[in-house]
PDB file of N, CA and C in Angstrom:
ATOM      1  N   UNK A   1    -174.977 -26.195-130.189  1.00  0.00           N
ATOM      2  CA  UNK A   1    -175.326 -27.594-130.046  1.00  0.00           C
ATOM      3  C   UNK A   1    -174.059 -28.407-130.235  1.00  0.00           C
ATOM      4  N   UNK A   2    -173.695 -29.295-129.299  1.00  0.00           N
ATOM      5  CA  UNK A   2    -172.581 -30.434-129.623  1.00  0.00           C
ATOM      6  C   UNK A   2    -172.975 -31.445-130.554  1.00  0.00           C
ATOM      7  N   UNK A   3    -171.763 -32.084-130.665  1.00  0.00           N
ATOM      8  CA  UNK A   3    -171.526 -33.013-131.546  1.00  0.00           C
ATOM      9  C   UNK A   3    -172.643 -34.102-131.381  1.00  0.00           C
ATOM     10  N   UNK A   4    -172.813 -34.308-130.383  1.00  0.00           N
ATOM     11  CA  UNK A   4    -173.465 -35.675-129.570  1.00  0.00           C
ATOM     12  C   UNK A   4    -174.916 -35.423-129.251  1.00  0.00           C
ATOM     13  N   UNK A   5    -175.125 -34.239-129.618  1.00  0.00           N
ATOM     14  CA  UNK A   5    -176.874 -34.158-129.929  1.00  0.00           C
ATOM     15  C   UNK A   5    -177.378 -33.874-130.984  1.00  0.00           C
ATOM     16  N   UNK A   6    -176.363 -33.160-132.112  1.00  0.00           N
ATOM     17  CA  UNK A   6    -177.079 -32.943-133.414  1.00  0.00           C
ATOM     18  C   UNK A   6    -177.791 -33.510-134.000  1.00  0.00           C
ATOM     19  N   UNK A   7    -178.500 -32.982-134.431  1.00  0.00           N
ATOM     20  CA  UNK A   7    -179.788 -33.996-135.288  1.00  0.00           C
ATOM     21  C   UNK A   7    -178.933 -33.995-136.797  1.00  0.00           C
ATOM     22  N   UNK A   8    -178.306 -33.392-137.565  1.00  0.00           N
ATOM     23  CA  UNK A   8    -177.403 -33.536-138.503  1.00  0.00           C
ATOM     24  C   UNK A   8    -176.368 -34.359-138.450  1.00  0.00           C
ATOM     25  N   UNK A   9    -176.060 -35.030-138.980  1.00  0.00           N
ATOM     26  CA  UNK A   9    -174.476 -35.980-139.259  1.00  0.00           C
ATOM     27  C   UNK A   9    -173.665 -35.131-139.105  1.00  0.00           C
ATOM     28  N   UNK A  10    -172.099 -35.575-138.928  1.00  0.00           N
ATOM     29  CA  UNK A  10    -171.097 -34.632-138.802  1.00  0.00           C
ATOM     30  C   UNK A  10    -170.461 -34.249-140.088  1.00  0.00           C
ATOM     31  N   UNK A  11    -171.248 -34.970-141.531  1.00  0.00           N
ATOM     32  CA  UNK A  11    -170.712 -34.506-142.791  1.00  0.00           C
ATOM     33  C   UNK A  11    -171.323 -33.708-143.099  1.00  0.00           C
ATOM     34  N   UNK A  12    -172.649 -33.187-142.628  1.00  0.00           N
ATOM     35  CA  UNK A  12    -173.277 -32.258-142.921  1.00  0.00           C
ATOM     36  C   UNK A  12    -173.329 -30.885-141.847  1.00  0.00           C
ATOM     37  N   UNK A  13    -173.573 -31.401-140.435  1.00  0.00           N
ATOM     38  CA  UNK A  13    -173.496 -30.406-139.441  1.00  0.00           C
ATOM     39  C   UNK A  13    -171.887 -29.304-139.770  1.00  0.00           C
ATOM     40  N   UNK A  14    -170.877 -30.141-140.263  1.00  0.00           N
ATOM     41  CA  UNK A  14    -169.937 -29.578-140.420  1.00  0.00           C
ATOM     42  C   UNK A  14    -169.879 -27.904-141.696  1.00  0.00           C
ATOM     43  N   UNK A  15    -170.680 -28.095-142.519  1.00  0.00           N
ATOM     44  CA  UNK A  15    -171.183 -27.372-143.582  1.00  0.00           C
ATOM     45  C   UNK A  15    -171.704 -26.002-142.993  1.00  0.00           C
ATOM     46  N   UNK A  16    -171.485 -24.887-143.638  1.00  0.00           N
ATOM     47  CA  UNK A  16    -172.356 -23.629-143.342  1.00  0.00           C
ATOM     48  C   UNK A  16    -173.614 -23.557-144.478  1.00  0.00           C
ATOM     49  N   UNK A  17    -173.291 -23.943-145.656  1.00  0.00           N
ATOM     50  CA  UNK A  17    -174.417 -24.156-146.608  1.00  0.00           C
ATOM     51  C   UNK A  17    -174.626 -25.989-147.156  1.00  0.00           C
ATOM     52  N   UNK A  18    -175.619 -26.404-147.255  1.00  0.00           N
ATOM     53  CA  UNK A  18    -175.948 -27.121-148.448  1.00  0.00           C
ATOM     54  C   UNK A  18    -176.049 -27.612-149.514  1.00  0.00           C
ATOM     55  N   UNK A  19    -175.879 -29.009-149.860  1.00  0.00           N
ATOM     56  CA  UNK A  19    -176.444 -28.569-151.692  1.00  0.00           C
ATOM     57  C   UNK A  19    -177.907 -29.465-151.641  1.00  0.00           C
ATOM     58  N   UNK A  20    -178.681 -29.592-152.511  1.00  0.00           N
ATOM     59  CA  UNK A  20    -179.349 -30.540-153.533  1.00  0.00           C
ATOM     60  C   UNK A  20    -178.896 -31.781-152.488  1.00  0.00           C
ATOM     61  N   UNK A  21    -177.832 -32.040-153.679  1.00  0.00           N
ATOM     62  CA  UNK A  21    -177.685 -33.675-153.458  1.00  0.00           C
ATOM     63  C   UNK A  21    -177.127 -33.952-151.721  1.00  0.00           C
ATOM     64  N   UNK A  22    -176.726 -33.020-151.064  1.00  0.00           N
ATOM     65  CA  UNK A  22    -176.672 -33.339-149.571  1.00  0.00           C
ATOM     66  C   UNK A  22    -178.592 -33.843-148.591  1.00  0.00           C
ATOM     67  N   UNK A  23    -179.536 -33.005-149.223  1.00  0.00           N
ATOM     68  CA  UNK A  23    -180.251 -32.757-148.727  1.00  0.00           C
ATOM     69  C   UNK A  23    -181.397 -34.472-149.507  1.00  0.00           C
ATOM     70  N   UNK A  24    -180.844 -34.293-150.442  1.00  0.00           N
ATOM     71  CA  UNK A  24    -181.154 -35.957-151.240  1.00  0.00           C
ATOM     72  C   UNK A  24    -180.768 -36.769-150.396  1.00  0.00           C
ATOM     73  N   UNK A  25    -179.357 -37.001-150.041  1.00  0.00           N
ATOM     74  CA  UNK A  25    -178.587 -37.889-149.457  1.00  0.00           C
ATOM     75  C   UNK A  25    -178.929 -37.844-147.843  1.00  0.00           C
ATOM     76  N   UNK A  26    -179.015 -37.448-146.925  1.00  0.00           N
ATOM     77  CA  UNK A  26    -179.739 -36.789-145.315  1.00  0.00           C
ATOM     78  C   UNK A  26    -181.323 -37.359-145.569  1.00  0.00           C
ATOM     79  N   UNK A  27    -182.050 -36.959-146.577  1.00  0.00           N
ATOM     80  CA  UNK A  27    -183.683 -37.610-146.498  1.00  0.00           C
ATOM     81  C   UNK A  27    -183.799 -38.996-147.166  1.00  0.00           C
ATOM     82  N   UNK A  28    -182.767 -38.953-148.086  1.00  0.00           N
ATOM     83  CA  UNK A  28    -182.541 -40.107-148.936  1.00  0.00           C
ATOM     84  C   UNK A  28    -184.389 -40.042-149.964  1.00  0.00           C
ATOM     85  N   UNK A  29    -184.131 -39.323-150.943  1.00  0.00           N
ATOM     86  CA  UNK A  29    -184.704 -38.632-151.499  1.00  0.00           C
ATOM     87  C   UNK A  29    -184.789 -38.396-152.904  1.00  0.00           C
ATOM     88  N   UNK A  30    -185.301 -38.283-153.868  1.00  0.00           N
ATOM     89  CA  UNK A  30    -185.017 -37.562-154.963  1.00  0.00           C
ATOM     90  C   UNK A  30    -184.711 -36.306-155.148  1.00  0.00           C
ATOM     91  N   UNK A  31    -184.158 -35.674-155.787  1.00  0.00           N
ATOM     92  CA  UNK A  31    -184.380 -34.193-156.760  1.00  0.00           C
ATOM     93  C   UNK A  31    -185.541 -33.790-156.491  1.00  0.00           C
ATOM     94  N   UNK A  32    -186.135 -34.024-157.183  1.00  0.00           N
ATOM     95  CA  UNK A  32    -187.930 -33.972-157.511  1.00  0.00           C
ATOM     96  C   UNK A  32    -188.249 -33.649-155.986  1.00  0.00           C
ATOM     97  N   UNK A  33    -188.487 -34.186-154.963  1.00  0.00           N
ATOM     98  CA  UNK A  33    -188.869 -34.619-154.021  1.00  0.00           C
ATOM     99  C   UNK A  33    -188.405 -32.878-152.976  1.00  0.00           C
ATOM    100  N   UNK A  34    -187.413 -33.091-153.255  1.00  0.00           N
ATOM    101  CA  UNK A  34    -186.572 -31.661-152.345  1.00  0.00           C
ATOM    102  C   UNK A  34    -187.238 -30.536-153.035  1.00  0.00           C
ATOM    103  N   UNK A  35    -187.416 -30.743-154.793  1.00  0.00           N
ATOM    104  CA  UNK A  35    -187.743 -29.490-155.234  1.00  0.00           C
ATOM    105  C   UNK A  35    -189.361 -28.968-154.187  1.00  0.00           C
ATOM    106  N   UNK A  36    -189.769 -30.455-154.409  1.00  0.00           N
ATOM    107  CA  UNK A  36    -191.082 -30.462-154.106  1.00  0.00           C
ATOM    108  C   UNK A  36    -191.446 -29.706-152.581  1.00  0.00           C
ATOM    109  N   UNK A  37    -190.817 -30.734-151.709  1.00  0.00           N
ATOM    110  CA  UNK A  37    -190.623 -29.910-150.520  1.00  0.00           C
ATOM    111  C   UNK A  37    -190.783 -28.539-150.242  1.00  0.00           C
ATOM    112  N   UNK A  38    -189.875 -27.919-151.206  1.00  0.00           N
ATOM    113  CA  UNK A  38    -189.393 -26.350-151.334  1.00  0.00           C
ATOM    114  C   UNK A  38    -190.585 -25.532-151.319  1.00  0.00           C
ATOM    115  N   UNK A  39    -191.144 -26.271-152.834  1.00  0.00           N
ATOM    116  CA  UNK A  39    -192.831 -25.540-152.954  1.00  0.00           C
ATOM    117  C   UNK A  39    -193.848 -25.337-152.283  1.00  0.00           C
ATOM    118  N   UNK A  40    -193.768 -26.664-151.368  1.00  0.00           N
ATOM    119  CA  UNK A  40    -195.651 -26.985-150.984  1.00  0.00           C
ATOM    120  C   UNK A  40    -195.259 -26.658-149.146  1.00  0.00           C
ATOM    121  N   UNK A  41    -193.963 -27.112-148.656  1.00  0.00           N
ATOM    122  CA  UNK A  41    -193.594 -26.810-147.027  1.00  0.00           C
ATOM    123  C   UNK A  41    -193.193 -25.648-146.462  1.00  0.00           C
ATOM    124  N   UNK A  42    -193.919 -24.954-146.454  1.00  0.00           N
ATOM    125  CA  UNK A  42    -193.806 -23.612-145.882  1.00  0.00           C
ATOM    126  C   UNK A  42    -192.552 -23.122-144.610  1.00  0.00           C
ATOM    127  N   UNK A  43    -192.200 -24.477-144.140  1.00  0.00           N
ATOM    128  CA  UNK A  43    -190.801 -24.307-143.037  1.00  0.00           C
ATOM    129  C   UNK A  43    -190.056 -24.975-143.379  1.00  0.00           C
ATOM    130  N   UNK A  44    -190.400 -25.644-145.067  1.00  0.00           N
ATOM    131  CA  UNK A  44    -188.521 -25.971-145.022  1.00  0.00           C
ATOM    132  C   UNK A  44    -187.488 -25.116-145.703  1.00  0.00           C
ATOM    133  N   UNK A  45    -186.655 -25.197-145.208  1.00  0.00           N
ATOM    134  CA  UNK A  45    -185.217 -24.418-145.492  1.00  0.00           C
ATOM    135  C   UNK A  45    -185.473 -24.143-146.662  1.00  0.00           C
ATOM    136  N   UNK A  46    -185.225 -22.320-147.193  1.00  0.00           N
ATOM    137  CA  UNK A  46    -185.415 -21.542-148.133  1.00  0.00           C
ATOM    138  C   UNK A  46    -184.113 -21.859-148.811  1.00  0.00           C
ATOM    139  N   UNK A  47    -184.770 -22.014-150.602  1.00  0.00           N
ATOM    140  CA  UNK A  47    -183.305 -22.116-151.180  1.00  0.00           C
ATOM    141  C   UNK A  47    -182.401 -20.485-151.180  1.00  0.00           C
ATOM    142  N   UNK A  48    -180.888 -20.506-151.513  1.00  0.00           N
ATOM    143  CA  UNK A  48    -180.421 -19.156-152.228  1.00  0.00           C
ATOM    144  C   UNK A  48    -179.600 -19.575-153.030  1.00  0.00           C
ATOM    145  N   UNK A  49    -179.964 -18.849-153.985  1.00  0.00           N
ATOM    146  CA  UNK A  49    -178.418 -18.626-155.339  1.00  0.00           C
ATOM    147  C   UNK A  49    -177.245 -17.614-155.034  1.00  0.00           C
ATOM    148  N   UNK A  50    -176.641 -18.105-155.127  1.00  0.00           N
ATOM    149  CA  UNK A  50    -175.219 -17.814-155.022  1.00  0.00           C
ATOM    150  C   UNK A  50    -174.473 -17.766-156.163  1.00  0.00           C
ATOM    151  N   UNK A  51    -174.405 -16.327-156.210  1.00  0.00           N
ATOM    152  CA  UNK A  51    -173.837 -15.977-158.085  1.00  0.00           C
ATOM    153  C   UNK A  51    -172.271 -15.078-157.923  1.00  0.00           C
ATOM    154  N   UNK A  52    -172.153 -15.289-159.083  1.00  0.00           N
ATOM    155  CA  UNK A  52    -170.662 -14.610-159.584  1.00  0.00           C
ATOM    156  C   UNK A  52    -170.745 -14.372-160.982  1.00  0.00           C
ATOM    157  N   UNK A  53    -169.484 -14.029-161.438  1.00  0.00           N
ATOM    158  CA  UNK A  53    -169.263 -13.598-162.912  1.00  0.00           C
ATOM    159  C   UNK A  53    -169.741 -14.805-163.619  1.00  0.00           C
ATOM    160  N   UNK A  54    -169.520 -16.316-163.084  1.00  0.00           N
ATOM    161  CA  UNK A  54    -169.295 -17.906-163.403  1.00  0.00           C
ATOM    162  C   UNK A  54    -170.487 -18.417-163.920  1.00  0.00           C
ATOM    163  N   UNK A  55    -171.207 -17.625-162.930  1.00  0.00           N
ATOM    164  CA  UNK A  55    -172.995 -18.497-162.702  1.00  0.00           C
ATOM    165  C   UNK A  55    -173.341 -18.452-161.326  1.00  0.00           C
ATOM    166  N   UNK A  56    -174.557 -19.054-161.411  1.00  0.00           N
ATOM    167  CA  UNK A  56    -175.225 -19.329-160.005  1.00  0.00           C
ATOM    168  C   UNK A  56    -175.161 -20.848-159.773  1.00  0.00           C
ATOM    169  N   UNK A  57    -175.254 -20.703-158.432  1.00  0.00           N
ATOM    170  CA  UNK A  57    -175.407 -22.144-157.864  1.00  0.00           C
ATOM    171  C   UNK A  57    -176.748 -21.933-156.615  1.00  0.00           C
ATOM    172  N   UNK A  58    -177.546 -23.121-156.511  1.00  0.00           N
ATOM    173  CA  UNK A  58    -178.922 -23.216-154.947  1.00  0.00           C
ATOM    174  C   UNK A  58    -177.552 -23.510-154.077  1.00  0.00           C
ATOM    175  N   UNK A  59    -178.014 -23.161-152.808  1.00  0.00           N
ATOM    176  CA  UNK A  59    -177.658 -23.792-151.761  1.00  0.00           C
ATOM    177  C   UNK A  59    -178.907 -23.852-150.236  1.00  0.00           C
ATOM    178  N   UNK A  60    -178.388 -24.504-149.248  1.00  0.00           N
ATOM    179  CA  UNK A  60    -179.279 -24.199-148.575  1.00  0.00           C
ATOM    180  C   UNK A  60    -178.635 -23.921-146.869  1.00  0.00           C
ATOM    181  N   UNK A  61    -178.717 -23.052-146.154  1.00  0.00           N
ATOM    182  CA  UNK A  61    -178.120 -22.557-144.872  1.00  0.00           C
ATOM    183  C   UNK A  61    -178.641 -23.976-144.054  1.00  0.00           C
ATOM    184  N   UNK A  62    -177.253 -24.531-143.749  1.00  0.00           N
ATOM    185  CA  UNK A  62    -177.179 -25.521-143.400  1.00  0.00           C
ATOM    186  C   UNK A  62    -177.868 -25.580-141.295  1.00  0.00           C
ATOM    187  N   UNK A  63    -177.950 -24.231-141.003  1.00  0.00           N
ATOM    188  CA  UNK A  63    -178.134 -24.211-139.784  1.00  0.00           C
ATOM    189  C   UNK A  63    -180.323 -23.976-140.012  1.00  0.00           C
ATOM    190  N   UNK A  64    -180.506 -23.867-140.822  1.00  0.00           N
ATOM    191  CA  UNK A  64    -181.865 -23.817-141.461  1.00  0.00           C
ATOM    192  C   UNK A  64    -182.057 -25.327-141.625  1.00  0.00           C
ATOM    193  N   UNK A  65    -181.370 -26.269-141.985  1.00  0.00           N
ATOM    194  CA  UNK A  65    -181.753 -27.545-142.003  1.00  0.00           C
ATOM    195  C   UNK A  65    -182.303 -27.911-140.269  1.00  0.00           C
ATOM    196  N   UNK A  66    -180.991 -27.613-140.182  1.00  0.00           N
ATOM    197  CA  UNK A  66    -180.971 -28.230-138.490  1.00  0.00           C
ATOM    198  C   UNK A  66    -182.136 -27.691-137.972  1.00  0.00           C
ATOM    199  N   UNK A  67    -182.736 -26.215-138.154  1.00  0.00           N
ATOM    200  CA  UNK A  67    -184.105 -26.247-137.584  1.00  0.00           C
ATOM    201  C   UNK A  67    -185.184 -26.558-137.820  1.00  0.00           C
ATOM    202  N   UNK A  68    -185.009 -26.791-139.126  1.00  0.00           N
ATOM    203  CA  UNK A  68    -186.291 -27.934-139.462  1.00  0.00           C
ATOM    204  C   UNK A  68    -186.490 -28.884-139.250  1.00  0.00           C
ATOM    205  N   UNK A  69    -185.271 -29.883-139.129  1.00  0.00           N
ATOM    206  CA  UNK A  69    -185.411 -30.756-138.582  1.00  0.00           C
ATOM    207  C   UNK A  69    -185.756 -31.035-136.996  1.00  0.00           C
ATOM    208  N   UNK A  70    -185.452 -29.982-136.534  1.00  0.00           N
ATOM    209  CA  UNK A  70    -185.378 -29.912-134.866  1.00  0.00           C
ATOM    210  C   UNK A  70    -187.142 -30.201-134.741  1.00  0.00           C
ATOM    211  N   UNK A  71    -187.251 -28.925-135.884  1.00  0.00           N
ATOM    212  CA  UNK A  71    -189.013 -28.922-135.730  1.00  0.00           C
ATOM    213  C   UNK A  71    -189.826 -29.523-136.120  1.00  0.00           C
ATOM    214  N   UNK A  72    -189.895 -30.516-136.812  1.00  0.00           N
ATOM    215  CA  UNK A  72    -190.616 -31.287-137.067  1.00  0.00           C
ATOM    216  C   UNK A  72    -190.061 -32.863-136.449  1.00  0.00           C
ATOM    217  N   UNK A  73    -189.140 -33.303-135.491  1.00  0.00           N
ATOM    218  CA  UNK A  73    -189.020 -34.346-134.642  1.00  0.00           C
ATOM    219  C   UNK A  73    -189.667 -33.937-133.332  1.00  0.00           C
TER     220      UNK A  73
END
């Protein structure tokens, strides 16, 4: 998909993963709200943790946004 049809911004389309607060900021949203999403929407973008020696971090496959969004416009 080009630049000029994405349904993602180019601060985000640019991304291979996600965070939280991207996905806040794109729905303009709470925390709460995304968690919520996660639970009850059966096609939106699955979280993953992403661990090391450090810790974990959520993220979310940023090309998984784009098809949710595709799919539900």
């Amino acid at each position: 998909m080009n630049c000029c049809t994405d349904v993602l911004p180019s601060w985000l389309s640019r991304k291979h993963f996600c965070t939280n607060k991207d996905l806040q900021r794109f729905f303009d949203v709470s925390r709460a709200t995304i968690d919520r999403w996660s639970r009850e929407r059966p096609n939106f973008p699955k979280k993953f943790k992403l661990s090391d020696s450090h810790g974990s971090i959520t993220r979310f496959l940023t090309s998984d946004v784009r098809n949710y969004i595709e799919a539900i416009t």
